[in-house]
N, C-alpha and C. Protein backbone atom coordinates (compact mmCIF):
# COMPACT_ATOMS: atom_id res chain seq x y z
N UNK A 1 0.85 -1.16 0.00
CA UNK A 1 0.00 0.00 0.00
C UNK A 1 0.90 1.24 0.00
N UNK A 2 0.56 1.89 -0.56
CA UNK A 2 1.68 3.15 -1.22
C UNK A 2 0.88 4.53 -0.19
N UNK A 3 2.05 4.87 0.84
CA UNK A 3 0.79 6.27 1.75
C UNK A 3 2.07 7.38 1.33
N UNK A 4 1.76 8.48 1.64
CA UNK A 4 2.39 9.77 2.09
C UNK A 4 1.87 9.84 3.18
N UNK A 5 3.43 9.96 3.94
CA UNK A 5 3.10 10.40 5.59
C UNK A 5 3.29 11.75 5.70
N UNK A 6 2.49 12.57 6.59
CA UNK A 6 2.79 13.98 6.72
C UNK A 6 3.94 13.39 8.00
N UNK A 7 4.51 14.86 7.70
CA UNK A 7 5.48 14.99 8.59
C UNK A 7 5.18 14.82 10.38
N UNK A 8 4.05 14.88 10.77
CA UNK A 8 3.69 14.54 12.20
C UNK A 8 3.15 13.07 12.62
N UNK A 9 3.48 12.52 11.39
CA UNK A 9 3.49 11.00 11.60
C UNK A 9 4.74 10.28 11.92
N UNK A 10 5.91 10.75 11.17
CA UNK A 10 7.00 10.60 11.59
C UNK A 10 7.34 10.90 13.26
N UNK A 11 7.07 12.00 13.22
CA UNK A 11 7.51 13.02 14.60
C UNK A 11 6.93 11.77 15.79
N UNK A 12 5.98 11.48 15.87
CA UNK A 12 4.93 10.75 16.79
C UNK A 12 5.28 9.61 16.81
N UNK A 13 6.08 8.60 15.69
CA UNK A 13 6.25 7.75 15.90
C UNK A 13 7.10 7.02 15.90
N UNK A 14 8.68 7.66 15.90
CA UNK A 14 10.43 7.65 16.21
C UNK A 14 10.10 7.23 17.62
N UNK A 15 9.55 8.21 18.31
CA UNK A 15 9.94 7.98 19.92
C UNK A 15 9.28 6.77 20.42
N UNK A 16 8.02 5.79 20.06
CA UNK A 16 7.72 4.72 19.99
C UNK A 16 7.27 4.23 19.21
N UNK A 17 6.96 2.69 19.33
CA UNK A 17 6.48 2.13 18.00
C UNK A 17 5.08 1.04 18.84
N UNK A 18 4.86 1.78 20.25
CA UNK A 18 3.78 1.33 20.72
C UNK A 18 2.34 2.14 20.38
N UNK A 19 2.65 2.74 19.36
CA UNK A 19 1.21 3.36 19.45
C UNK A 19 1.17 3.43 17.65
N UNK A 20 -0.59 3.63 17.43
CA UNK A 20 -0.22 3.65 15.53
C UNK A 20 1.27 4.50 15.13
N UNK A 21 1.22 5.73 15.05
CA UNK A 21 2.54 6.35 14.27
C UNK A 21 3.55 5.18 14.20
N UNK A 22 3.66 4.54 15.26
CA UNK A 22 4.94 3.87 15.62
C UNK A 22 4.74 2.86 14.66
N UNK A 23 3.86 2.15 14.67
CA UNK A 23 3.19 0.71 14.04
C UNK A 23 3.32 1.14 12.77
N UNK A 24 3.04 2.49 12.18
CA UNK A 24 3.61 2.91 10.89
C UNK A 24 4.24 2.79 10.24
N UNK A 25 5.22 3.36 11.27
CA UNK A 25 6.94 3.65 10.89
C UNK A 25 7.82 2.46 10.84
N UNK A 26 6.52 1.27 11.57
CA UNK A 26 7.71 0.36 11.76
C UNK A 26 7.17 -0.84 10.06
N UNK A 27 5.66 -0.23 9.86
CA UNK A 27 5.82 -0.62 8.61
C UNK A 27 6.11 -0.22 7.83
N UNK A 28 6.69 0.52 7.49
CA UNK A 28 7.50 1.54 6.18
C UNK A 28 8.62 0.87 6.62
N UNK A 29 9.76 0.53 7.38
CA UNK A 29 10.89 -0.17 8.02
C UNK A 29 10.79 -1.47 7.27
N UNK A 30 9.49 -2.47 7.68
CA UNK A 30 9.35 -3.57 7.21
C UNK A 30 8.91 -3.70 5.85
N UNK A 31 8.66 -3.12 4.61
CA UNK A 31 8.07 -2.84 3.27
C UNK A 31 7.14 -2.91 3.08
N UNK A 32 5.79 -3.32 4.51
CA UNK A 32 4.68 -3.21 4.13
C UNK A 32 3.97 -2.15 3.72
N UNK A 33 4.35 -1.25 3.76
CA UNK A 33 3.89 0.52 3.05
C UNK A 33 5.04 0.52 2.43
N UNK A 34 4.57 1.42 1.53
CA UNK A 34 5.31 2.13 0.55
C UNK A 34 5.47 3.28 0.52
N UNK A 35 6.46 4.06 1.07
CA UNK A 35 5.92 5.82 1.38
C UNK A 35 6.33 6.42 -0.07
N UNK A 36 5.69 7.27 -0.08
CA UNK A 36 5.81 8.28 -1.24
C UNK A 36 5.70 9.50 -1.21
N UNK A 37 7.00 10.23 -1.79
CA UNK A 37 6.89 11.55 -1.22
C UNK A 37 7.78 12.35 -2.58
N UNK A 38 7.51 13.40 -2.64
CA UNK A 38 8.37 14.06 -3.48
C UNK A 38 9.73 14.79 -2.55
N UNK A 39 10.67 15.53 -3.67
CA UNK A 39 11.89 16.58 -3.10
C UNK A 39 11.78 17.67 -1.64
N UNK A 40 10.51 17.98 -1.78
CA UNK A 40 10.12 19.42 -0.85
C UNK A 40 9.51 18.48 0.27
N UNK A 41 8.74 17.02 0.21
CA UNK A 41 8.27 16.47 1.39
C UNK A 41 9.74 15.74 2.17
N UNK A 42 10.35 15.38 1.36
CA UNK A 42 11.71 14.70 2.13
C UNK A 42 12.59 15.78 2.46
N UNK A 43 13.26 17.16 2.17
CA UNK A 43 13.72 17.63 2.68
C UNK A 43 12.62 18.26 3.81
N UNK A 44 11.44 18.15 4.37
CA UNK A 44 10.85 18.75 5.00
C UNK A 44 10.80 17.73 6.49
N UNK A 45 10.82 16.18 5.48
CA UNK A 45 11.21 15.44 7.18
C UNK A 45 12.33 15.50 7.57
N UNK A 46 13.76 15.91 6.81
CA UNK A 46 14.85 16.27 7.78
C UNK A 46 14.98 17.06 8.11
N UNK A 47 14.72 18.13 7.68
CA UNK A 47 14.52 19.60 8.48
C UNK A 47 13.60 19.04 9.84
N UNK A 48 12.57 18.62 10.17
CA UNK A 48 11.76 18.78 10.94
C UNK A 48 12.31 17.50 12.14
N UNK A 49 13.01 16.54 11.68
CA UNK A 49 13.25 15.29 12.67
C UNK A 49 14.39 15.61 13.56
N UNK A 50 15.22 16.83 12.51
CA UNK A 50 16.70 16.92 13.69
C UNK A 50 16.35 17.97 14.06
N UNK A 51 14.87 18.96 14.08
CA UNK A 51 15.05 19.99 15.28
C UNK A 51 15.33 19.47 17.34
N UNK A 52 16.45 19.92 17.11
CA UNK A 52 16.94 20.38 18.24
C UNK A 52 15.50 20.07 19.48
N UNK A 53 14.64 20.76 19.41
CA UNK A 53 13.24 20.62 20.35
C UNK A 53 12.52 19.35 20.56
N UNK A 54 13.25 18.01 19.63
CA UNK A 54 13.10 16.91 19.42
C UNK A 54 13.15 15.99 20.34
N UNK A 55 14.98 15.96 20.24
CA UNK A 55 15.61 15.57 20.89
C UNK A 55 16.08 14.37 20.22
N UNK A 56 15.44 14.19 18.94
CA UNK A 56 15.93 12.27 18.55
C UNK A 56 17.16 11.81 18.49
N UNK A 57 17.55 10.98 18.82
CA UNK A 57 18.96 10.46 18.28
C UNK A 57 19.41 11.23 17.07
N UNK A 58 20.32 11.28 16.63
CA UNK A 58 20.81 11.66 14.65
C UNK A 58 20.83 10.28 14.08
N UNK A 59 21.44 9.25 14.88
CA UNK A 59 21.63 7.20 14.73
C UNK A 59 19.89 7.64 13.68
N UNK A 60 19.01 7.85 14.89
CA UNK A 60 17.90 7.43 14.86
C UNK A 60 17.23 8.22 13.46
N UNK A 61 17.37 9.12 13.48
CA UNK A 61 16.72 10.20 12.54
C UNK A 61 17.69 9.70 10.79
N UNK A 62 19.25 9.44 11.08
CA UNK A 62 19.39 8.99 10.01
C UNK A 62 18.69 7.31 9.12
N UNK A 63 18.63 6.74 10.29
CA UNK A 63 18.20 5.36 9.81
C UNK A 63 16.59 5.70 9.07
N UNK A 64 15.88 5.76 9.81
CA UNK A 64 14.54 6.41 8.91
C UNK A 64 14.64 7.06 7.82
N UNK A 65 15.42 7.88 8.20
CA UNK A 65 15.51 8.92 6.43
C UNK A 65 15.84 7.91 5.33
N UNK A 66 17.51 6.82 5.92
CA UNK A 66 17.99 6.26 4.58
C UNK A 66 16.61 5.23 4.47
N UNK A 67 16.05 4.77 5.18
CA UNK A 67 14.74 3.50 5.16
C UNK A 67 13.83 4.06 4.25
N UNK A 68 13.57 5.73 4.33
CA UNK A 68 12.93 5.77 3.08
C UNK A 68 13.53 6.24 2.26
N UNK A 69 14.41 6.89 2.24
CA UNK A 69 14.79 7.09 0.89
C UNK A 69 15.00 5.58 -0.03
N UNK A 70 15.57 4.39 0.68
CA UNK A 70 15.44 3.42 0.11
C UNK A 70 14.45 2.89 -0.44
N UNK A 71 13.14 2.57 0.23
CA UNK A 71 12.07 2.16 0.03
C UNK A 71 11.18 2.76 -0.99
N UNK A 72 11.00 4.55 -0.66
CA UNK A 72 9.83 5.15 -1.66
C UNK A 72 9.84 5.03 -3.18
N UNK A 73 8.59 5.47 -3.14
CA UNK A 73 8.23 5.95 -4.51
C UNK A 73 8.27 7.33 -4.44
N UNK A 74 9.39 7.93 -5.46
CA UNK A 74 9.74 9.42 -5.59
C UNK A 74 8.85 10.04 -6.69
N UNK A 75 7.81 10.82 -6.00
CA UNK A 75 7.48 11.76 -6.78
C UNK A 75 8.03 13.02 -7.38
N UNK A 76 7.91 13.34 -8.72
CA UNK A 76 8.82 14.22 -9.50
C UNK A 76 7.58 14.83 -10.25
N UNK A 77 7.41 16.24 -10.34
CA UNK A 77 6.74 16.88 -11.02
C UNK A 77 5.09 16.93 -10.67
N UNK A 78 4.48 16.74 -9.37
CA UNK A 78 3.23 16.78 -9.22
C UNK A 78 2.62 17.81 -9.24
N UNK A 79 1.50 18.08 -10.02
CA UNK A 79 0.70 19.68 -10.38
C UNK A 79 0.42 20.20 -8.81
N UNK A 80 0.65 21.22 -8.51
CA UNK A 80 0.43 22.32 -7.54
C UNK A 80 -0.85 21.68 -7.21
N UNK A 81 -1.11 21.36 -5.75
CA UNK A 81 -2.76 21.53 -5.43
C UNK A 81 -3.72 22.34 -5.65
N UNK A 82 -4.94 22.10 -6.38
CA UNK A 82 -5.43 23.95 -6.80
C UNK A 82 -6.47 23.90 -5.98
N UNK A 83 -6.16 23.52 -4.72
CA UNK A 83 -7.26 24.27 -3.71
C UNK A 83 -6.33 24.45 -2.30
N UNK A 84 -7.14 25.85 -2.07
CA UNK A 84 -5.95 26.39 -0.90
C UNK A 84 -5.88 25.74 0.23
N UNK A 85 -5.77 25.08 1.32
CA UNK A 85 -5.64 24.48 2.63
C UNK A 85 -4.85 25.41 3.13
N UNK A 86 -5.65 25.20 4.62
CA UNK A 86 -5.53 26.70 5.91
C UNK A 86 -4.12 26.51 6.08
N UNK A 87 -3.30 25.82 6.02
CA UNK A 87 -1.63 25.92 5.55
C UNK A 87 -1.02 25.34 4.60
N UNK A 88 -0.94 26.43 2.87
CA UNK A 88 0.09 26.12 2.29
C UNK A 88 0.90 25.06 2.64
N UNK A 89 1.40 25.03 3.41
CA UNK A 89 2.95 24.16 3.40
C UNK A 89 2.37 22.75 3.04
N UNK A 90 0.95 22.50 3.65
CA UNK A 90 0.30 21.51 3.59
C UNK A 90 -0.02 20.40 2.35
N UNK A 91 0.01 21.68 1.18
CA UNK A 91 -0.44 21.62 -0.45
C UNK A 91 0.49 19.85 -1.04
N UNK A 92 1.68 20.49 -0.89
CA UNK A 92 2.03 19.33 -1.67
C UNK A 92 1.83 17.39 -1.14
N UNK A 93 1.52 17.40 -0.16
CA UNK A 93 1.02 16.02 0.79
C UNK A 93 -0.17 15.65 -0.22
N UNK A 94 -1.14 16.17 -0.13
CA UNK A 94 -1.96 16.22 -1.15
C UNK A 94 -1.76 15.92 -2.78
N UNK A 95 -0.86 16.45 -3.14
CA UNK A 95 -0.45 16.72 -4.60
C UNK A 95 0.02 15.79 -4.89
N UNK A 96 0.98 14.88 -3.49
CA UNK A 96 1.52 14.04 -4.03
C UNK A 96 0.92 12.95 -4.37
N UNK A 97 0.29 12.70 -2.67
CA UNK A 97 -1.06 11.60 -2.75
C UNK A 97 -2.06 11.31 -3.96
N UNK A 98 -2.56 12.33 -4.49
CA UNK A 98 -3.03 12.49 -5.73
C UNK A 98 -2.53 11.91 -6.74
N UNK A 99 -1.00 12.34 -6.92
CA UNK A 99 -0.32 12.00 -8.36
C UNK A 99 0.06 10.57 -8.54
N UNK A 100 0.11 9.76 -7.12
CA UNK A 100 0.56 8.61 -6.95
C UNK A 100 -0.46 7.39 -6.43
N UNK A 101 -1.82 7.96 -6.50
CA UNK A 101 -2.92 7.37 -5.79
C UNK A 101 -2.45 6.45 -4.03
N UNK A 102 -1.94 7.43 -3.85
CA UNK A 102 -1.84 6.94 -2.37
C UNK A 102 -2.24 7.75 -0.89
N UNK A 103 -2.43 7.19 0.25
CA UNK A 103 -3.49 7.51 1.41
C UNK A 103 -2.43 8.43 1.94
N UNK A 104 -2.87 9.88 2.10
CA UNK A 104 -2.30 10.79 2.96
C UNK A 104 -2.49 10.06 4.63
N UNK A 105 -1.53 10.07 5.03
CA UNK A 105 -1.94 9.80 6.60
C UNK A 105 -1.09 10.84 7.32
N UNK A 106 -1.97 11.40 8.61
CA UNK A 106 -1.78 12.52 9.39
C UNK A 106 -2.45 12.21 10.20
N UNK A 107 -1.99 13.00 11.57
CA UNK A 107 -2.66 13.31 12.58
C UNK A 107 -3.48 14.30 12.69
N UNK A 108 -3.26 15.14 11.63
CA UNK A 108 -4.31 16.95 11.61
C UNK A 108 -5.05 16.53 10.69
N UNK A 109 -5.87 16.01 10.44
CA UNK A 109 -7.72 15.84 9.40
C UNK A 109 -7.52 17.64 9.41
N UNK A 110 -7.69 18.44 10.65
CA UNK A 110 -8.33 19.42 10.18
C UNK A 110 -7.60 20.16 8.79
N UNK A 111 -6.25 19.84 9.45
CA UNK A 111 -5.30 20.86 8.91
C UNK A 111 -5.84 20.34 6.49
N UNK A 112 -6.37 19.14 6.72
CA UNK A 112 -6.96 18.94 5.20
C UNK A 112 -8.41 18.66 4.95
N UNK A 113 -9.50 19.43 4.75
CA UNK A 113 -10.65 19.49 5.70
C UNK A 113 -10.75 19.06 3.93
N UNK A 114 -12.23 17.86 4.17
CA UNK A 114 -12.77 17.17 3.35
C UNK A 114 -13.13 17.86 1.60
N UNK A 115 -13.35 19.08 2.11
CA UNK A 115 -13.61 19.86 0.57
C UNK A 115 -12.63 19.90 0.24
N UNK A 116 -11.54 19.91 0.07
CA UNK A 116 -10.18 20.28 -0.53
C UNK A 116 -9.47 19.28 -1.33
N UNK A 117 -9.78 18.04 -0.50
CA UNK A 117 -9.36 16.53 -1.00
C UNK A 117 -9.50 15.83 -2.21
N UNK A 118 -10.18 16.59 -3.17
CA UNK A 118 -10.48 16.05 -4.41
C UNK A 118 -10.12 14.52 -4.53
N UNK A 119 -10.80 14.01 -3.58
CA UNK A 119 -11.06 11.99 -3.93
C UNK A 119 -9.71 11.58 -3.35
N UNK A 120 -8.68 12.38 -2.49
CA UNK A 120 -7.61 11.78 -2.37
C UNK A 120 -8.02 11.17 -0.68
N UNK A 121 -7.51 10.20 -0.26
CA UNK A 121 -8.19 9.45 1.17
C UNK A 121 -6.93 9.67 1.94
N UNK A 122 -7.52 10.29 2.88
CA UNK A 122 -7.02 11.15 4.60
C UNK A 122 -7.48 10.68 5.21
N UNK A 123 -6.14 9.38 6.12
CA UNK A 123 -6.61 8.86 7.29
C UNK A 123 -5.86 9.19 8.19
N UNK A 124 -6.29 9.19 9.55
CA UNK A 124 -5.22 9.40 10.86
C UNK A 124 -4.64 7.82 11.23
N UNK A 125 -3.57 7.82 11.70
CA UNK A 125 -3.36 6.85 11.80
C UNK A 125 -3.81 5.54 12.11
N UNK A 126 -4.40 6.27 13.54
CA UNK A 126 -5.19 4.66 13.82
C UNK A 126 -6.41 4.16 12.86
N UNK A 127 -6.68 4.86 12.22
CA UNK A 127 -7.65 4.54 11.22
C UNK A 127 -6.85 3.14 9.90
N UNK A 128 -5.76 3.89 10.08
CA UNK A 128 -5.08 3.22 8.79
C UNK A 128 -4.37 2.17 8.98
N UNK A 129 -3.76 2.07 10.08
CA UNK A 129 -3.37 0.78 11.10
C UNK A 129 -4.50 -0.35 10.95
N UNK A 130 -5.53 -0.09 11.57
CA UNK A 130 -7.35 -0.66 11.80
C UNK A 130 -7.42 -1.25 10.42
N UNK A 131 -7.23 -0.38 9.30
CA UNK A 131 -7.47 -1.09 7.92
C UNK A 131 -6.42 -2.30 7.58
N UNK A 132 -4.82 -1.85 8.28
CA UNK A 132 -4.17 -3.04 7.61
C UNK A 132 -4.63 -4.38 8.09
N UNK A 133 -4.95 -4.21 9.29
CA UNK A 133 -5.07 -5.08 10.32
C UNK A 133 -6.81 -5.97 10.27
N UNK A 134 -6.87 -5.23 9.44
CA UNK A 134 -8.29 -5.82 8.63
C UNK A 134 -9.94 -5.44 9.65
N UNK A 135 -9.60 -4.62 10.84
CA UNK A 135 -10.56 -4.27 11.89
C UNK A 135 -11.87 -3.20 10.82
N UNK A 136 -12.78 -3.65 11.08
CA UNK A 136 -13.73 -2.45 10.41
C UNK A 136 -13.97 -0.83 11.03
N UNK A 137 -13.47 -0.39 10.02
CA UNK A 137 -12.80 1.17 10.54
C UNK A 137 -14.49 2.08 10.81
């Protein structure tokens, strides 16, 4: 299953792997996801994993990064989102998800509120966990 993780899926789920994020991360680790992300989403999880306010290992923050950079599907060239979400920065998660038919997963629903989504599927984690795991969501 091919997802784009927003960047607060990562964040949430380095520090354990007892809770969904973690169960995530530890399937993107194991190849059962497929993350997919373009240039501006991967430099946006290393910018965001080695802030300092973190605290993660670098061990730790590098192994994830090379896990996906190994693993993904690199998006290259996805059309601009053409609907605005209450944060820009937000746009391309979307764009990518779109271009690659794969499940945005996040912890902020709000931050991609249902009108905007043009058919692309936004789950929070435990939602998306629940699905691998075959539980009726």
């Amino acid at each position: 299953m091919r997802v784009v993780l927003d960047t607060n899926v990562l964040v949430s789920g380095l520090p354990s792997a007892a809770r969904p994020p973690g169960w995530i991360v530890e399937a993107v680790l194991a190849g059962t996801l497929e993350p997919a992300f373009d240039a501006a989403i991967r430099q946006e999880y290393g910018e965001v994993l080695r802030r300092q306010e973190f605290g993660f290992p670098v061990d730790d923050v590098d192994e994830i990064l090379s896990a996906l950079d190994q693993f993904a599907f690199i998006v290259a060239g996805a059309d601009p989102w053409p609907v605005r979400l209450p944060d820009p920065d937000d746009e391309p998660f979307l764009a990518v998800a779109h271009s690659c038919a794969g499940i945005l997963v996040t912890g902020n629903l709000r931050h991609f509120p249902a009108r905007a989504r043009s058919g692309v599927t936004v789950l929070p984690p435990r939602e998306l966990v629940d699905r691998l795991r075959g539980s009726p969501a």
